[in-house]
Protein backbone atom coordinates (compact mmCIF):
# COMPACT_ATOMS: atom_id res chain seq x y z
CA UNK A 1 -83.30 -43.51 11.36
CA UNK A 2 -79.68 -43.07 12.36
CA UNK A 3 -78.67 -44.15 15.74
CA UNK A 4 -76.69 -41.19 17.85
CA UNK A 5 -75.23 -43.32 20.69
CA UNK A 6 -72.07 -45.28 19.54
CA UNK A 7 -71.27 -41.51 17.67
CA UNK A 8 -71.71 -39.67 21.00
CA UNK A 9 -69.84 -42.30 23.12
CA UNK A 10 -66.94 -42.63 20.95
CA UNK A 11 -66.87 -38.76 21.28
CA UNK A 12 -67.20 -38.77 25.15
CA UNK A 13 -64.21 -41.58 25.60
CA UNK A 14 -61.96 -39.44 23.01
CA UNK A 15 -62.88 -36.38 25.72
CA UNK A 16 -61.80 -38.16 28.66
CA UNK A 17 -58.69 -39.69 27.17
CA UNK A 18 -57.50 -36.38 26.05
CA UNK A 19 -58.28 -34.79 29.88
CA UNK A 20 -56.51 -37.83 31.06
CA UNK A 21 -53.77 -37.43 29.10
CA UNK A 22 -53.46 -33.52 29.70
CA UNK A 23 -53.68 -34.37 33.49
CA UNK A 24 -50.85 -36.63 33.81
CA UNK A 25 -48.08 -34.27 31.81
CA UNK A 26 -48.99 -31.41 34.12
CA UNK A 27 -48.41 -34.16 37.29
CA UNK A 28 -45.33 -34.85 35.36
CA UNK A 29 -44.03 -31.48 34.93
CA UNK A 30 -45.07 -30.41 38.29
CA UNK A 31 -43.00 -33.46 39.84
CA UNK A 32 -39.76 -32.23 37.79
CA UNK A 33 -40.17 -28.67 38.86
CA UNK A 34 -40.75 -29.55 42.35
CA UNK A 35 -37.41 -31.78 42.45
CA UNK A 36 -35.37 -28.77 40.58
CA UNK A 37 -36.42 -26.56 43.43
CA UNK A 38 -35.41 -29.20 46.12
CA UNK A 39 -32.36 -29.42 44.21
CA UNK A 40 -31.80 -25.77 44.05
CA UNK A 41 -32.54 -24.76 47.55
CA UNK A 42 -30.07 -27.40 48.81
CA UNK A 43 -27.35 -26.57 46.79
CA UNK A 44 -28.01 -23.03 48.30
CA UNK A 45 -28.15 -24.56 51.65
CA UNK A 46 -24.80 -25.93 50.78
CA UNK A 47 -23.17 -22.92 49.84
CA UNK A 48 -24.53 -21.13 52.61
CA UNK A 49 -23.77 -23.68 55.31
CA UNK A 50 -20.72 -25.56 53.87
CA UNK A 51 -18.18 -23.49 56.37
CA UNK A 52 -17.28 -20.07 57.93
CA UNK A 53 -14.20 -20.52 56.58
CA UNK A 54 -12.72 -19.52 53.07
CA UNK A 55 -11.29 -22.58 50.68
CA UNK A 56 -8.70 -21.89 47.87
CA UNK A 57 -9.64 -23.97 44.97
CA UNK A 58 -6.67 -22.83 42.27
CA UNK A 59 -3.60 -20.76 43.25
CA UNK A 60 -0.53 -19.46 41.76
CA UNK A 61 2.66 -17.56 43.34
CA UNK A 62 3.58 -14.26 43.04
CA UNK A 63 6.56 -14.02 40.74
CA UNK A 64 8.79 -11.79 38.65
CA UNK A 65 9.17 -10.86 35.03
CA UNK A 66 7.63 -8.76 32.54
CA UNK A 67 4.65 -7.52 32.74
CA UNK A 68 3.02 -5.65 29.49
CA UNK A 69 0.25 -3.27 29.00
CA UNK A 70 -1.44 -3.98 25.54
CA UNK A 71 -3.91 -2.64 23.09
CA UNK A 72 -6.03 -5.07 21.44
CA UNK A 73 -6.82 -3.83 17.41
CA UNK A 74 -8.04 -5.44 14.09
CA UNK A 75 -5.75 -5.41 10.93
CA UNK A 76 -5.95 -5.87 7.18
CA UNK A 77 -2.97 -6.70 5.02
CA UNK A 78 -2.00 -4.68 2.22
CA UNK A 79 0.64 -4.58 -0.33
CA UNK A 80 2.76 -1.77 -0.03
CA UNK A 81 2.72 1.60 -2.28
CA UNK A 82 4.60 0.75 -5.20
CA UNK A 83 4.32 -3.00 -4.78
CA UNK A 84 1.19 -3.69 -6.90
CA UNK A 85 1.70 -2.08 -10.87
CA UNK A 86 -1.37 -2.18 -13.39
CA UNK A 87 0.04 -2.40 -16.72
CA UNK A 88 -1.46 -0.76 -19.42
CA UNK A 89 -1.57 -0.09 -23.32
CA UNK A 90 -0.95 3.09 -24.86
CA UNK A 91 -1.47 2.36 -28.48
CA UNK A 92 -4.90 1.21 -30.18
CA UNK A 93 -4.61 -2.18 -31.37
CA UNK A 94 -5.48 -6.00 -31.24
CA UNK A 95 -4.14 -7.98 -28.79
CA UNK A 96 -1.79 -10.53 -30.96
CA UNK A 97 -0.82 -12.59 -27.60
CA UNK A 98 -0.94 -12.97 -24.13
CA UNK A 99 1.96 -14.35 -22.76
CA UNK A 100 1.60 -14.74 -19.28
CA UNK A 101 -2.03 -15.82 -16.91
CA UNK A 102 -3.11 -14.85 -13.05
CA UNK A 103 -0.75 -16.72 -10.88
CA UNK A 104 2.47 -16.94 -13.32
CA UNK A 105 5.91 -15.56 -12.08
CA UNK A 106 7.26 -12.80 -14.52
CA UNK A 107 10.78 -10.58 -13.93
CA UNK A 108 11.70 -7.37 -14.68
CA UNK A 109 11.54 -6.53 -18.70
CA UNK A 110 9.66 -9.98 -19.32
CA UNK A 111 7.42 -9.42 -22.72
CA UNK A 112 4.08 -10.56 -21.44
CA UNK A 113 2.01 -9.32 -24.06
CA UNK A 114 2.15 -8.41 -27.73
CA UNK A 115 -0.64 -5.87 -29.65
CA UNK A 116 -0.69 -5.81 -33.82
CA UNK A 117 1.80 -3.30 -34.53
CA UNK A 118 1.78 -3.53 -38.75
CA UNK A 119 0.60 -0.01 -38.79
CA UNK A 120 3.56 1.44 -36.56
CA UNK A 121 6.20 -1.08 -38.03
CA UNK A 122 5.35 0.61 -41.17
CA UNK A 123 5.42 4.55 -39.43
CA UNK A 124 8.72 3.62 -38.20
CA UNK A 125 9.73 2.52 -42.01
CA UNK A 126 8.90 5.68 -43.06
CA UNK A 127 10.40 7.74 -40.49
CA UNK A 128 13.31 5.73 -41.36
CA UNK A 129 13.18 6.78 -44.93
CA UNK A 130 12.92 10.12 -44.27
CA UNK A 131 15.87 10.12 -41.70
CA UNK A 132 17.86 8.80 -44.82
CA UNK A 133 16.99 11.66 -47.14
CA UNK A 134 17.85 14.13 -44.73
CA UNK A 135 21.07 12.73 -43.73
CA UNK A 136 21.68 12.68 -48.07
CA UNK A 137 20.90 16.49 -48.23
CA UNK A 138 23.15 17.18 -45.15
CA UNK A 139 25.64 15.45 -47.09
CA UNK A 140 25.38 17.19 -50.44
CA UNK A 141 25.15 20.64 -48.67
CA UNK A 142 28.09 20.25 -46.73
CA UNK A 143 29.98 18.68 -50.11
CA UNK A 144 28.28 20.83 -52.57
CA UNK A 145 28.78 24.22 -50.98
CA UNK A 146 32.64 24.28 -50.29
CA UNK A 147 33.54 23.83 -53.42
CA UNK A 148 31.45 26.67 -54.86
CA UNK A 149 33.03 28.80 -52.23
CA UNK A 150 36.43 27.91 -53.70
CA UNK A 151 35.32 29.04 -57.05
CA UNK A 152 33.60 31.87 -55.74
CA UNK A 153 36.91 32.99 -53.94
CA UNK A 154 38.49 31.96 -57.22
CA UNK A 155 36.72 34.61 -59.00
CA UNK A 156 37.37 36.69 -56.75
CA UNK A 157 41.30 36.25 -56.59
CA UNK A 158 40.71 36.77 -60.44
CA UNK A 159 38.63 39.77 -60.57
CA UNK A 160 40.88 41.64 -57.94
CA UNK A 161 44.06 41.17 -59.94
CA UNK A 162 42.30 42.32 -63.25
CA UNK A 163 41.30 45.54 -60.89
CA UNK A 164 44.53 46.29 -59.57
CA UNK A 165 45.74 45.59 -63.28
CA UNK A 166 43.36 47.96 -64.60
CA UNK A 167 44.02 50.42 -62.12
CA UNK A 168 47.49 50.47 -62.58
CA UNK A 169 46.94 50.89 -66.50
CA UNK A 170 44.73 53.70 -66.29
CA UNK A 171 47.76 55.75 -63.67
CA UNK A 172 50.36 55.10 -66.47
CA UNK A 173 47.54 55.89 -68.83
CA UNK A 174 46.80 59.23 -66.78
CA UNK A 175 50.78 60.41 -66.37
CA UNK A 176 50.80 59.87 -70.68
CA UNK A 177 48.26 62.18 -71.36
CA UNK A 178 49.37 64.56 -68.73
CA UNK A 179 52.68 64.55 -71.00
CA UNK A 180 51.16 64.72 -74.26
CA UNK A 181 52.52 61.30 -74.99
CA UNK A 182 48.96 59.58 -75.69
CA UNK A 183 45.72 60.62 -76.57
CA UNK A 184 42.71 61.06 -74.41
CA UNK A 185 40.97 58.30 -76.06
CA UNK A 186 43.29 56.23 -74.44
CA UNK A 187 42.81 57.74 -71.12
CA UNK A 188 39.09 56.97 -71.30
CA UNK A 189 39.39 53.39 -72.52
CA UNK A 190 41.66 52.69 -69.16
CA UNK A 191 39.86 54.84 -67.12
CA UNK A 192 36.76 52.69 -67.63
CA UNK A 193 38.45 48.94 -67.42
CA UNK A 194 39.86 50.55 -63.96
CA UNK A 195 36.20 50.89 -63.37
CA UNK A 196 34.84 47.67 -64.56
CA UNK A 197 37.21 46.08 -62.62
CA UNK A 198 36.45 47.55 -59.25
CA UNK A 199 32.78 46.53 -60.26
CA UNK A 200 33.77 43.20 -61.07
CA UNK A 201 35.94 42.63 -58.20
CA UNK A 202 33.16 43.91 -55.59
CA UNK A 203 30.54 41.43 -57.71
CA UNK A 204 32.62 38.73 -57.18
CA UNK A 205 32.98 38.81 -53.20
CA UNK A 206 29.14 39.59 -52.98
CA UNK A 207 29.10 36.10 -54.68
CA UNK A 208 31.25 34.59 -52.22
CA UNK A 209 29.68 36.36 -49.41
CA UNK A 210 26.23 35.25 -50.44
CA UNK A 211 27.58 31.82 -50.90
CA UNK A 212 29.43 32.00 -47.88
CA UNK A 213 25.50 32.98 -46.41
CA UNK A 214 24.12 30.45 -47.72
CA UNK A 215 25.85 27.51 -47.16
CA UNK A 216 25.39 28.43 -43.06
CA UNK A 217 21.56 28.54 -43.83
CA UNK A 218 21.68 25.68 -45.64
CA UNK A 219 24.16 23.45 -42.91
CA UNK A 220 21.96 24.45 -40.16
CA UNK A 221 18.35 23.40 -42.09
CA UNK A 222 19.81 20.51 -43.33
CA UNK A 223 21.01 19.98 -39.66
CA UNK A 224 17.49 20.67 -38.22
CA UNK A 225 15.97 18.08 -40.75
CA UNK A 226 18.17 15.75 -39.88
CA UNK A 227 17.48 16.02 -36.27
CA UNK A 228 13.74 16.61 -36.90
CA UNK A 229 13.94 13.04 -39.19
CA UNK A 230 15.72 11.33 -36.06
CA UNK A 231 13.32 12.67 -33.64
CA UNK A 232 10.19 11.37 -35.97
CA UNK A 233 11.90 8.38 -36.23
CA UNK A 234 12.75 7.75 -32.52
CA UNK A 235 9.14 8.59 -31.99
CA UNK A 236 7.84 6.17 -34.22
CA UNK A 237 10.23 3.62 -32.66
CA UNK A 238 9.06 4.23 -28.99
CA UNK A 239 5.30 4.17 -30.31
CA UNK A 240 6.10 0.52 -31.91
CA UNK A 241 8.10 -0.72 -28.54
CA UNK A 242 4.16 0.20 -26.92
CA UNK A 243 2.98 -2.77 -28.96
CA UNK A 244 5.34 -4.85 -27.01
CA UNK A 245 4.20 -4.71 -23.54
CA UNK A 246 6.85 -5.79 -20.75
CA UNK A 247 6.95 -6.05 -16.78
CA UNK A 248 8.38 -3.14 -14.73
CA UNK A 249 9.03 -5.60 -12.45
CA UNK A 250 9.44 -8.49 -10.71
CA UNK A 251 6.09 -10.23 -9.35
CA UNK A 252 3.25 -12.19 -9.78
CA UNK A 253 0.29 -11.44 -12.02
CA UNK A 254 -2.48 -10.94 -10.06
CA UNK A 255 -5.16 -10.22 -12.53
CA UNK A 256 -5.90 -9.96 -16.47
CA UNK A 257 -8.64 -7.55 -17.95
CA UNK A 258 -8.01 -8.90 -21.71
CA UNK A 259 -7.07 -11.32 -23.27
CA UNK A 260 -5.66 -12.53 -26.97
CA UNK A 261 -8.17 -11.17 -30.11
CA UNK A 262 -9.61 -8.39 -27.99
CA UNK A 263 -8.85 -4.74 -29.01
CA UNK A 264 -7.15 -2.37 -26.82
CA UNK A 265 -8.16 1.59 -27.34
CA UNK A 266 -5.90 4.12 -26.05
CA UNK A 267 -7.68 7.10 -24.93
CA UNK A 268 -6.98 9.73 -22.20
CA UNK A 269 -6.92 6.91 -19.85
CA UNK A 270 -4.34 3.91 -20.49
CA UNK A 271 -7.02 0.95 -20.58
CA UNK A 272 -5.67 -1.34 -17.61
CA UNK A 273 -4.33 -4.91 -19.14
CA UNK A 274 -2.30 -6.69 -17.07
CA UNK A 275 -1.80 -6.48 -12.70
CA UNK A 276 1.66 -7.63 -11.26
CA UNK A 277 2.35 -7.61 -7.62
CA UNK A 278 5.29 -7.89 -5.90
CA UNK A 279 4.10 -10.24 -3.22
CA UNK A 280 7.74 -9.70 -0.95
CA UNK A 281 6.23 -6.04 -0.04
CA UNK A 282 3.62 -6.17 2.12
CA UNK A 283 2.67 -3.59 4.78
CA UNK A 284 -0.60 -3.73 7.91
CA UNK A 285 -3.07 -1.30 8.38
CA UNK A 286 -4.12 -1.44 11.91
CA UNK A 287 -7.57 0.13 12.94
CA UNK A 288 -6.53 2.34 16.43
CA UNK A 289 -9.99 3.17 18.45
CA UNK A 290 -9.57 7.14 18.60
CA UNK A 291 -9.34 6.64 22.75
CA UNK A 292 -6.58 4.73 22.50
CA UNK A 293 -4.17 6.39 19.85
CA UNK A 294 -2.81 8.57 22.07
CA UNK A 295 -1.13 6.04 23.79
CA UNK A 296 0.83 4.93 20.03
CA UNK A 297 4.34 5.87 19.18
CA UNK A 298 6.56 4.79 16.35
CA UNK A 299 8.94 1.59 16.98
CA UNK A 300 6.04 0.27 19.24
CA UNK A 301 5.82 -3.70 18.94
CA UNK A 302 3.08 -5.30 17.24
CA UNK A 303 2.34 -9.16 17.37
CA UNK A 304 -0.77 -10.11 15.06
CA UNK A 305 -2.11 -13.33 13.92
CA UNK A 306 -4.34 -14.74 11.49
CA UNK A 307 -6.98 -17.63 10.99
CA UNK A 308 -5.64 -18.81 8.42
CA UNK A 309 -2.25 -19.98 10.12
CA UNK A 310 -3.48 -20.67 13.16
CA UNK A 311 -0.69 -21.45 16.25
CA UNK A 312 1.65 -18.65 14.44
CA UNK A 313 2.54 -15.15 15.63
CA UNK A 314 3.97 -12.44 13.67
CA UNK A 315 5.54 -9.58 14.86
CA UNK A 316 6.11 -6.03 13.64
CA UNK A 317 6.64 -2.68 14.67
CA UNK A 318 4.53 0.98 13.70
CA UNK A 319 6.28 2.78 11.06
CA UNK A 320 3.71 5.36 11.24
CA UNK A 321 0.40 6.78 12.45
CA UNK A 322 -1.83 9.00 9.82
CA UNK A 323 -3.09 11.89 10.67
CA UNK A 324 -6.37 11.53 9.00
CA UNK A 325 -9.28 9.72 10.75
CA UNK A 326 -11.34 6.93 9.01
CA UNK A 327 -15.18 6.26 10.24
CA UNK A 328 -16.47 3.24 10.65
CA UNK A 329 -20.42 2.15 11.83
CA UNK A 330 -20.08 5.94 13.59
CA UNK A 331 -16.89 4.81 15.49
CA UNK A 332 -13.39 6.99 14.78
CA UNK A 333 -10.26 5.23 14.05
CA UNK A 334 -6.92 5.98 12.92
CA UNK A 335 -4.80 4.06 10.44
CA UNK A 336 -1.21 2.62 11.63
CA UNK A 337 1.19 1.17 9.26
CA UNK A 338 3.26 -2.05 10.33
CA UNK A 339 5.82 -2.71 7.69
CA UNK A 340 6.49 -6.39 7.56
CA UNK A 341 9.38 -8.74 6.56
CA UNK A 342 9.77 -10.32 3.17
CA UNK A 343 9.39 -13.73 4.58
CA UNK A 344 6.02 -12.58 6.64
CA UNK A 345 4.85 -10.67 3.09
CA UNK A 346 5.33 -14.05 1.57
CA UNK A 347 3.65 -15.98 4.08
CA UNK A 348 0.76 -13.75 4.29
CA UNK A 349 -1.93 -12.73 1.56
CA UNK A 350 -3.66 -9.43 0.94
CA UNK A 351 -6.84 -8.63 2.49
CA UNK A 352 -6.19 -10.89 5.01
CA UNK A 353 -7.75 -10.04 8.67
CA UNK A 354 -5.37 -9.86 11.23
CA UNK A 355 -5.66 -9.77 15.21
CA UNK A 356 -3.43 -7.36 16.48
CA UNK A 357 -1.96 -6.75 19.98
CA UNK A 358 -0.18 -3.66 20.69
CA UNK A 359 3.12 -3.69 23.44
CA UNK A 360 2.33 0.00 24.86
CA UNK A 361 4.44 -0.18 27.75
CA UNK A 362 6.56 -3.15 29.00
CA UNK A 363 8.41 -3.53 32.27
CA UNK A 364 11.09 -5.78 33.03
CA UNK A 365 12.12 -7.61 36.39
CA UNK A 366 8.11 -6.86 37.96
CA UNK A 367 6.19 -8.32 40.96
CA UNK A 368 3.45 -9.77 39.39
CA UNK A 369 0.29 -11.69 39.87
CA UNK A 370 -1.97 -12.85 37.14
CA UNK A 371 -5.27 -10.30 36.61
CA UNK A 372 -7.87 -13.53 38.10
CA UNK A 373 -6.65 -13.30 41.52
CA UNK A 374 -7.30 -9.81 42.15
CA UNK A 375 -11.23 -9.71 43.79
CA UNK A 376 -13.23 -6.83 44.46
CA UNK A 377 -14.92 -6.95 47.81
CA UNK A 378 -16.56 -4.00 49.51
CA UNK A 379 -15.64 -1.80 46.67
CA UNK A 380 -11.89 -2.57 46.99
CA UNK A 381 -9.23 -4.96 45.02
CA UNK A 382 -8.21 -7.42 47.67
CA UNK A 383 -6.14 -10.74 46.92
CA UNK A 384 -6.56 -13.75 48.76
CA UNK A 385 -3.36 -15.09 49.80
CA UNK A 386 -2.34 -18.18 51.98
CA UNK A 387 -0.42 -17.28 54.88
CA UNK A 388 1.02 -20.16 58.43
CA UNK A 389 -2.27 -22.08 56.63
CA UNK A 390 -4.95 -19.78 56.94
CA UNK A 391 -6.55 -17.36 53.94
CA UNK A 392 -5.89 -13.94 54.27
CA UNK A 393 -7.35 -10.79 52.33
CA UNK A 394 -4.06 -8.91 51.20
CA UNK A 395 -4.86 -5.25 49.87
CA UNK A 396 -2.57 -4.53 47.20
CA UNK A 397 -1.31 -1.35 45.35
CA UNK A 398 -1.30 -2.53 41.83
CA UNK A 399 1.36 -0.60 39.31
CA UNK A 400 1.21 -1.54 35.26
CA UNK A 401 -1.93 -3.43 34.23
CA UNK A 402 -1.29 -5.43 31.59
CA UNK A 403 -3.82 -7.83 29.52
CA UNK A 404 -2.84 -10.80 31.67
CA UNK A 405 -1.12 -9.55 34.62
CA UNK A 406 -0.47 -6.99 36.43
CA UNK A 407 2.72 -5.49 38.67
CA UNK A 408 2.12 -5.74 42.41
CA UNK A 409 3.66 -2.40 44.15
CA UNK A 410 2.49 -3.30 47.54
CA UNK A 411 0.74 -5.74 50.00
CA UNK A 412 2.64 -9.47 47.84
CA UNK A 413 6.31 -10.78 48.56
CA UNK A 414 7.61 -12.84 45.82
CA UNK A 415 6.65 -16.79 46.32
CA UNK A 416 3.45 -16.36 47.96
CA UNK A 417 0.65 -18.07 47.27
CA UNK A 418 -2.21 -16.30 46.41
CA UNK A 419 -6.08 -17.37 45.29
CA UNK A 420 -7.06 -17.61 41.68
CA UNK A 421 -10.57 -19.26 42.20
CA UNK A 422 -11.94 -20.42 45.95
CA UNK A 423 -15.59 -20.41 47.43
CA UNK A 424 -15.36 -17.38 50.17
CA UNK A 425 -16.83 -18.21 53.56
CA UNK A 426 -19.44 -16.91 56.04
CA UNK A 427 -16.43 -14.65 57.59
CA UNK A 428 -15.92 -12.83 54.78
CA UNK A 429 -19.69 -12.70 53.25
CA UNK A 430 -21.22 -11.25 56.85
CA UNK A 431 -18.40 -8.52 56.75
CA UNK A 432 -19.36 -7.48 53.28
CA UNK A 433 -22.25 -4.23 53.58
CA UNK A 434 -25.86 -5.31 52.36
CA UNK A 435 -25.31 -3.00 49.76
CA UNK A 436 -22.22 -5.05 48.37
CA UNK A 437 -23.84 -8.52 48.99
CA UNK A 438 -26.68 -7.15 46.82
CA UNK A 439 -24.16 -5.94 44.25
CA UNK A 440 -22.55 -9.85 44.23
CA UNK A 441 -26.06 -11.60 43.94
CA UNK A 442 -26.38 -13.43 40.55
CA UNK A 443 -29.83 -13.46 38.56
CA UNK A 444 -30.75 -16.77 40.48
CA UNK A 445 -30.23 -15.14 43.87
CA UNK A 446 -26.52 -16.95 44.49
CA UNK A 447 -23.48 -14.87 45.17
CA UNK A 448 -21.44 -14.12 41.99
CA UNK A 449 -18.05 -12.08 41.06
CA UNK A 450 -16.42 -12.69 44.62
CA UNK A 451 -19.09 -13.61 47.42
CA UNK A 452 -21.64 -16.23 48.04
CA UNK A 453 -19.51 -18.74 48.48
CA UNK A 454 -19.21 -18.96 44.66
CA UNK A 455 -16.04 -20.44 43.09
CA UNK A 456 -13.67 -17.58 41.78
């Protein structure tokens, strides 16, 4: 039979150990939180008891210069309009070779690739040919047809003297029969060469006049052949120099959609080879919060930077602000453009994020103390200012507010010193309303923002 009692005391001591165990961390934890709570009420003891009086702990003096109200903003950079080209083919063909890859510098009328052009070399050979034939017919026309003109009027010199000869015969002719001197056989035979050669005369210059005709018809065709065979080959020669693709400019390739073996097809669209970018025009598009644009003009300064040059500050100025908004995760902004230099376009790349600061409104030769000394206490902005070595509260009219500073109008001379942190004291914590205190109490119950004795 199996004995129970080693089982059930090994089970009993594991039970106890455990309790034991569980015991002594909450003894543990309850000594640690007791000691943070001594700790914590003294240190409140300390603020609250330390002194009446208030201690500066940092300080500056009020000075002059410029003080500058800003608009913080987020940028992108993009190459300007004009400054990135997408090269394309407008023939059908194989690409034959790629001359250039993404990265590589090309210039202005630099071949950088070549597509088969057999088929047009051999269009622009027959173009040719035809050109050549036309230019031939011009040629005989223009020969050919001036010297059957000369004949023609040849002829015609000819046929008018045989009409004025006949003529003449057939009035002698006409004055012997009226005499009796000749018979009227006679007078027939001449009257009817007098006839025949009026006929023949008026054939012969409606032979030069049709010639005449003629040869203008046939100038002006030939003409319009020729220029039609120049036009079909000029045609044929700009179709071949689309085989022979160049840059329209000087840049960098940026990207390549094909490459050597692959065939191009021209359709309504030009297909898209070859990407060159002019990387000395660049151009920022700053993001302007729609409650804030009003405050943008033109010629405004801009200083931006970037991560990826840390330590270095650009600067630019707005060329422009468009009228059209642009929403973003339900917020409205408006779209500013800051030209930029050729050295800052070649120091920068596109799509780069930029943080922008916008100088709204600057003022020169200002009273100014820096933004952490002004306090709020009892709903008003007081400075702190030592004066024949006591602490004073100073209420001051403030003028521009910039991001760091801001212009004193009132209540400051220049060179005195005033607080930028200091623990206040009982004198000015027991003057402050309940209300206020309770506005300055922290989450832990210790004065924050400007009271309780807190460090500003």
């Amino acid at each position: 039979m199996l004995d129970v009692k080693p089982v059930l005391k090994s089970v009993l001591k594991s039970a106890v150990d455990r309790l034991r165990a569980f015991y002594e961390r909450r003894r543990r934890l309850a000594i640690a939180l007791g000691l943070a709570a001594l700790g914590s009420i003294g240190f409140l003891i300390y603020l609250g008891f330390s002194g009446s009086g208030t201690q500066i702990l940092a300080s500056v003096k009020v000075q002059r210069g410029v003080v500058s109200k800003t608009l913080s903003a987020t940028g992108i950079i993009k190459p300007e309009v004009g400054a990135t080209v997408k090269i394309g083919s407008r023939t059908t063909g194989i690409i034959h070779k790629m001359h250039v890859r993404v990265g590589d510098e090309v210039t202005e009328g630099q071949v950088i690739a070549e597509i088969d052009n057999r088929e047009l070399q051999a269009l622009v050979e027959e173009s040719g040919a035809a050109l050549k034939r036309a230019q031939i017919e011009q040629e005989r026309i223009l020969v050919s047809y001036p010297l059957q003109i000369k004949e023609a009027e040849a002829r015609v010199a000819s046929a008018r003297a045989t009409a004025e000869y006949a003529n003449l015969s057939y009035k002698r002719q006409l004055e012997l029969t009226g005499q009796k001197l000749d018979s009227q056989n006679n007078l027939d035979s001449a009257q009817e060469k007098a006839v025949t050669g009026r006929q023949s005369l008026e054939a012969a210059l409606a032979a030069l006049h049709r010639l005449e005709e003629e040869f203008v018809r046939q100038k002006d065709s030939s003409e319009q052949t020729r220029i039609q065979a120049e036009a079909s080959l000029s045609s044929a020669e700009i179709k071949l120099s689309y085989a022979t693709i160049r840059s329209p400019m000087d840049g960098v390739v940026s990207q390549i959609a094909a490459q050597e073996g692959e065939t191009v097809v021209a359709g309504l669209q030009v297909a898209n080879l070859i990407t060159v970018m002019d990387l000395s025009r660049k151009e920022m598009w700053v993001y302007i919060d729609e409650n804030d644009v009003g405050q943008l003009q033109p010629g405004m300064r801009v200083d931006f930077r970037v991560d990826a040059l840390p330590g270095r500050v650009f600067i630019g100025r707005i060329h422009r602000i468009y009228p059209e908004a642009e929403i973003r995760d339900s917020i409205v902004y408006y779209q500013t453009i800051v030209p930029l230099t050729k050295d800052d376009s070649l120091a920068l790349r596109s799509e780069m994020t930029t943080q922008c600061t916008v100088y709204v409104e600057n003022k020169e030769d200002a009273l100014y103390i820096p933004n952490e000394a002004i306090k709020w206490i009892d709903g008003s902005q007081v400075v702190f200012v030592r004066r024949g070595g006591r602490v004073e509260q100073a209420k001051v009219r403030l003028g521009l507010r910039g991001g760091e500073n801001s212009e004193v109008l009132k209540g400051l001379v220049e060179g005195e010193e005033v607080a930028t942190r200091l623990i206040l004291g009982k004198d000015v914590t027991s003057a402050m309303p309940t209300a206020a205190r309770q506005m300055q109490m922290g989450p832990g119950g210790g004065m924050g923002g400007a009271g309780g004795g807190r460090p500003r």
